[in-house]
Protein backbone atom coordinates (compact mmCIF):
# COMPACT_ATOMS: atom_id res chain seq x y z
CA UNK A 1 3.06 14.59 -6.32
CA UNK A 2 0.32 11.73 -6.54
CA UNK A 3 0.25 9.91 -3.50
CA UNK A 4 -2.45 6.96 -2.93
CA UNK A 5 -3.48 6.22 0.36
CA UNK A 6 -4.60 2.51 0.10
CA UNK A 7 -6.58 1.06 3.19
CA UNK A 8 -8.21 -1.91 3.35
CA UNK A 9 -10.67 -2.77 6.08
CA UNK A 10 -14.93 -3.19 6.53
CA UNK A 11 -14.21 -1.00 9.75
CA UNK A 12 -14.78 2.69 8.55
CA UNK A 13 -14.42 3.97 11.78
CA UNK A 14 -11.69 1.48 13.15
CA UNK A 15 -8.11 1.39 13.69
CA UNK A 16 -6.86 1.17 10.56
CA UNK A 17 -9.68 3.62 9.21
CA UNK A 18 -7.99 6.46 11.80
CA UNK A 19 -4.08 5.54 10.49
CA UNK A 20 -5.80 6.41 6.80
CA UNK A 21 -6.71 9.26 8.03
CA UNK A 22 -3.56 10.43 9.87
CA UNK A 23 -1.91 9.52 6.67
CA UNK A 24 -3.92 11.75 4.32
CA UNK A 25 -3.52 14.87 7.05
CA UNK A 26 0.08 14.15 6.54
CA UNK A 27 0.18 14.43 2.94
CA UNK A 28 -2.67 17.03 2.70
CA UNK A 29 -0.01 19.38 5.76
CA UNK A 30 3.31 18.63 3.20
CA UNK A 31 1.17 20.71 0.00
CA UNK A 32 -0.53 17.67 -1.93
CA UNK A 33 -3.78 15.61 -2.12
CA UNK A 34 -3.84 12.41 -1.10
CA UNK A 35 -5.91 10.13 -3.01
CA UNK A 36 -7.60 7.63 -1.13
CA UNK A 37 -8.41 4.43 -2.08
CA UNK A 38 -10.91 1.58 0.31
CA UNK A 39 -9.74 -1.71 -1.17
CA UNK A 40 -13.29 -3.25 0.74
CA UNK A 41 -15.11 -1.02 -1.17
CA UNK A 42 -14.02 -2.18 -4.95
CA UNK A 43 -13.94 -5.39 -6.53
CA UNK A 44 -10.34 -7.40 -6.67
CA UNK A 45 -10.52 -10.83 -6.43
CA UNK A 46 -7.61 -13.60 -5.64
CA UNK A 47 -5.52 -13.71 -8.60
CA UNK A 48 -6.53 -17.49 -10.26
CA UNK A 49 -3.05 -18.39 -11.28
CA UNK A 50 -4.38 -18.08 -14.98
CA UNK A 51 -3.49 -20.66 -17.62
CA UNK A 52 0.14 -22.46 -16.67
CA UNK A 53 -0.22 -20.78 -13.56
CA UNK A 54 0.87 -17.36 -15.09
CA UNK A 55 -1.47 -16.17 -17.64
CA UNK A 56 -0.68 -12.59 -18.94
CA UNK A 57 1.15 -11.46 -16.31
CA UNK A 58 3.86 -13.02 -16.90
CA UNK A 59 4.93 -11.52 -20.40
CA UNK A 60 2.19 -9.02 -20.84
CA UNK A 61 1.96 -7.52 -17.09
CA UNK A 62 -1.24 -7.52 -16.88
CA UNK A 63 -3.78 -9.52 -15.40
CA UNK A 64 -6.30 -11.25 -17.52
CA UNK A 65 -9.09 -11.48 -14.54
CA UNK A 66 -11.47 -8.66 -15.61
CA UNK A 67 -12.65 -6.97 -12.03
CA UNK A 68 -11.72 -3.36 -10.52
CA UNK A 69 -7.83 -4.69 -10.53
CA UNK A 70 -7.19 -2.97 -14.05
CA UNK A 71 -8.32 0.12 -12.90
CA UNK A 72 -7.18 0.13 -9.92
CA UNK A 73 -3.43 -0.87 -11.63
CA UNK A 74 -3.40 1.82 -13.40
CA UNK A 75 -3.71 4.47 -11.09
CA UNK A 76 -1.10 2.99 -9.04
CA UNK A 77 1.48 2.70 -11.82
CA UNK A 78 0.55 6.64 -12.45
CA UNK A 79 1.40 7.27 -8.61
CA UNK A 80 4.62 8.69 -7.31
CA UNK A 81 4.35 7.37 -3.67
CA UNK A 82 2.02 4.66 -1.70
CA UNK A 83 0.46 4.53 1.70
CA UNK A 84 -0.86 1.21 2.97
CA UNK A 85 -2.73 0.11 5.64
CA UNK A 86 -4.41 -3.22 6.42
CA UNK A 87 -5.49 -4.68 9.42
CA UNK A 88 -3.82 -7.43 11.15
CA UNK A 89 -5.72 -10.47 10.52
CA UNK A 90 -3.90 -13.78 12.05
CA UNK A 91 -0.69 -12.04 11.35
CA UNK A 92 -0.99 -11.15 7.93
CA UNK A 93 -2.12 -8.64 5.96
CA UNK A 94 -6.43 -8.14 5.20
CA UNK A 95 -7.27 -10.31 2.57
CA UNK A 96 -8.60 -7.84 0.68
CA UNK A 97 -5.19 -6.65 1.02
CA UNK A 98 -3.24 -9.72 0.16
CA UNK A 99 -5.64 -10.14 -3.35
CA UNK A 100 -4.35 -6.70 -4.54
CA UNK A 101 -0.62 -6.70 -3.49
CA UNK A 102 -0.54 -10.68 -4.80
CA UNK A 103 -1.89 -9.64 -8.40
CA UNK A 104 0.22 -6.67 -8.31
CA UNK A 105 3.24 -8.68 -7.73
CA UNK A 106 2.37 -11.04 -10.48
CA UNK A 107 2.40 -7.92 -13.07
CA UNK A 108 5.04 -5.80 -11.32
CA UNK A 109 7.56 -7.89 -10.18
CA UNK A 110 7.61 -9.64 -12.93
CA UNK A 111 9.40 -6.48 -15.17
CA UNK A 112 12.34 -6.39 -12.49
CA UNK A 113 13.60 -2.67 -12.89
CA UNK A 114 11.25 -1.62 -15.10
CA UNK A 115 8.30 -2.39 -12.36
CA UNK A 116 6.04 0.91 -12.17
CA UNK A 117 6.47 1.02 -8.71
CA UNK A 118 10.85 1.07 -8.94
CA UNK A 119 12.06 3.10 -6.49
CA UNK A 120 9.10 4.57 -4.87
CA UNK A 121 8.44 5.34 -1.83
CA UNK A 122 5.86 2.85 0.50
CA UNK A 123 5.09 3.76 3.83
CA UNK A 124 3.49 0.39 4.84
CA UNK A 125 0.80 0.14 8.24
CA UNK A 126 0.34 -2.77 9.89
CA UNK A 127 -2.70 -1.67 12.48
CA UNK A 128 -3.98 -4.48 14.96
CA UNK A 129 -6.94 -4.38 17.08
CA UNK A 130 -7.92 -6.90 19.15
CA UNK A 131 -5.43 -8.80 20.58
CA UNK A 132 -2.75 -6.21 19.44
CA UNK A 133 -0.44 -9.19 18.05
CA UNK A 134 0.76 -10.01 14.70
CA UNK A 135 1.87 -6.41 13.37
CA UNK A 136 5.28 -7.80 12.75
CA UNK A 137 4.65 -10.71 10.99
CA UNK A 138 2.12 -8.38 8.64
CA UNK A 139 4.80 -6.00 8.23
CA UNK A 140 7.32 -8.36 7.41
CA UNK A 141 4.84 -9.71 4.32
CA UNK A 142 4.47 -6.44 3.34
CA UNK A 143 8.13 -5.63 3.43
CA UNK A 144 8.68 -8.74 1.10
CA UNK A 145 6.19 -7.36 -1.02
CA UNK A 146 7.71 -3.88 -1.38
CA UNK A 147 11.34 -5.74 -2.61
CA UNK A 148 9.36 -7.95 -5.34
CA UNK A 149 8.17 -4.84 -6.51
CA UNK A 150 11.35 -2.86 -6.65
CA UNK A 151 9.60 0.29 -4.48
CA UNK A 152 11.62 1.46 -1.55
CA UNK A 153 10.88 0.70 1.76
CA UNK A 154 10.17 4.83 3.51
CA UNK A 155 8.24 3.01 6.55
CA UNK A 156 6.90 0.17 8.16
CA UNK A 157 4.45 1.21 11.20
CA UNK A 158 2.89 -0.80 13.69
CA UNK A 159 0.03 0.24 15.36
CA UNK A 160 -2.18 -1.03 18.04
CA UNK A 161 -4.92 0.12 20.06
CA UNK A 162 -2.64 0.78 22.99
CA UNK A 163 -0.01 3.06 20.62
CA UNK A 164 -3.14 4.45 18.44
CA UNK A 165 -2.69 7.97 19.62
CA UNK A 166 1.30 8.28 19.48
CA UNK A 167 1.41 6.50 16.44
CA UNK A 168 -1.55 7.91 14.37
CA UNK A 169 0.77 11.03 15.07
CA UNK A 170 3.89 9.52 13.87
CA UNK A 171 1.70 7.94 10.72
CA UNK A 172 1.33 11.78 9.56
CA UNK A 173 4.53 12.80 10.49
CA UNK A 174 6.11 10.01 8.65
CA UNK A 175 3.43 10.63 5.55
CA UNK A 176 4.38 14.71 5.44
CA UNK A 177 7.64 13.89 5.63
CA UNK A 178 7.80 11.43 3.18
CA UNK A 179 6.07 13.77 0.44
CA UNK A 180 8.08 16.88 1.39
CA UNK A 181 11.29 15.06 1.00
CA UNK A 182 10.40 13.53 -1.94
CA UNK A 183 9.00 16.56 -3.75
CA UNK A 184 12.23 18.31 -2.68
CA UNK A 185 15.06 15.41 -4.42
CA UNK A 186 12.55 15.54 -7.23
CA UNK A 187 13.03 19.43 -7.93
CA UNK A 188 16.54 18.41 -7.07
CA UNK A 189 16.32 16.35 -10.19
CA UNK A 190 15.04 18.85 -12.50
């Protein structure tokens, strides 16, 4: 099972660094490697609203800004199951964050039920330092994101720096358990 662990944040030894982390023990402890991906750390800009404000992703599904977005597109489209975490920033997802999940809704949602992502699995981590606030508001984006996309809501965490230890527990727990279970209906399916 491919599973990509997608965290975005400059932190690499923050909050939402150690939910990354307690997500890839999860699905390293249910028998798979995760692969982990640093959104900070690659190249995705905003999408431009291309042409008539749609470009190729309308029609084609694909976006016609050349960065690490195509890459990065096609590994997720390959994947079987998503992990992502982003800090809280002003109640919203990292904008880091928000560049890849809006250009990925331009191409995905844009093929209805024949996104790449219909029907997967997306355990979604809201993690907020500072003040602690805003993890449901960021949730609730990224919620609305998973439904454009057709994927399948597994989780939706919050996480702040007075839950960190419970819930960087519960963040593998809910990561092995979403890889075991899904391995198993898959053999079901054979």
């Amino acid at each position: 099972m491919n599973v990509l662990v997608i965290y975005s944040s400059p932190n690499k030894d923050g909050l939402t660094a150690a939910c990354a982390k307690a997500a890839e023990e999860g699905v390293k402890v249910a028998g798979c490697h995760p692969e982990t991906i640093l959104l900070n750390d690659l190249q995705v800009g905003m999408c431009k609203a291309c042409e008539d404000g749609w470009g190729t992703c309308l029609e084609q599904h694909t976006c016609q800004t050349l960065d690490d977005f195509q890459e990065l597109h096609t590994r997720i489209k390959q994947a079987d199951a998503y992990i992502i975490v982003t800090p809280v920033y002003w109640g919203e997802p990292s904008e880091s964050a928000k560049a890849l999940l809006d250009r990925l809704r331009r191409c995905e949602a844009t093929k209805g039920k024949e996104s790449s992502l219909t029907n997967k699995p997306v355990i979604a981590i809201a993690a907020a330092g500072g003040s602690g606030g805003g993890m449901i508001t960021c949730l609730a984006s990224l919620e609305r994101w998973i439904y454009h996309v057709n994927a399948r809501i597994y989780d939706l965490i919050p996480v702040n720096r007075w839950s960190r230890e419970y819930k960087l527990t519960a963040i593998a727990s809910a990561a092995q358990t979403m890889v075991s279970k899904e391995q198993f209906a898959s053999k079901e399916n054979e």
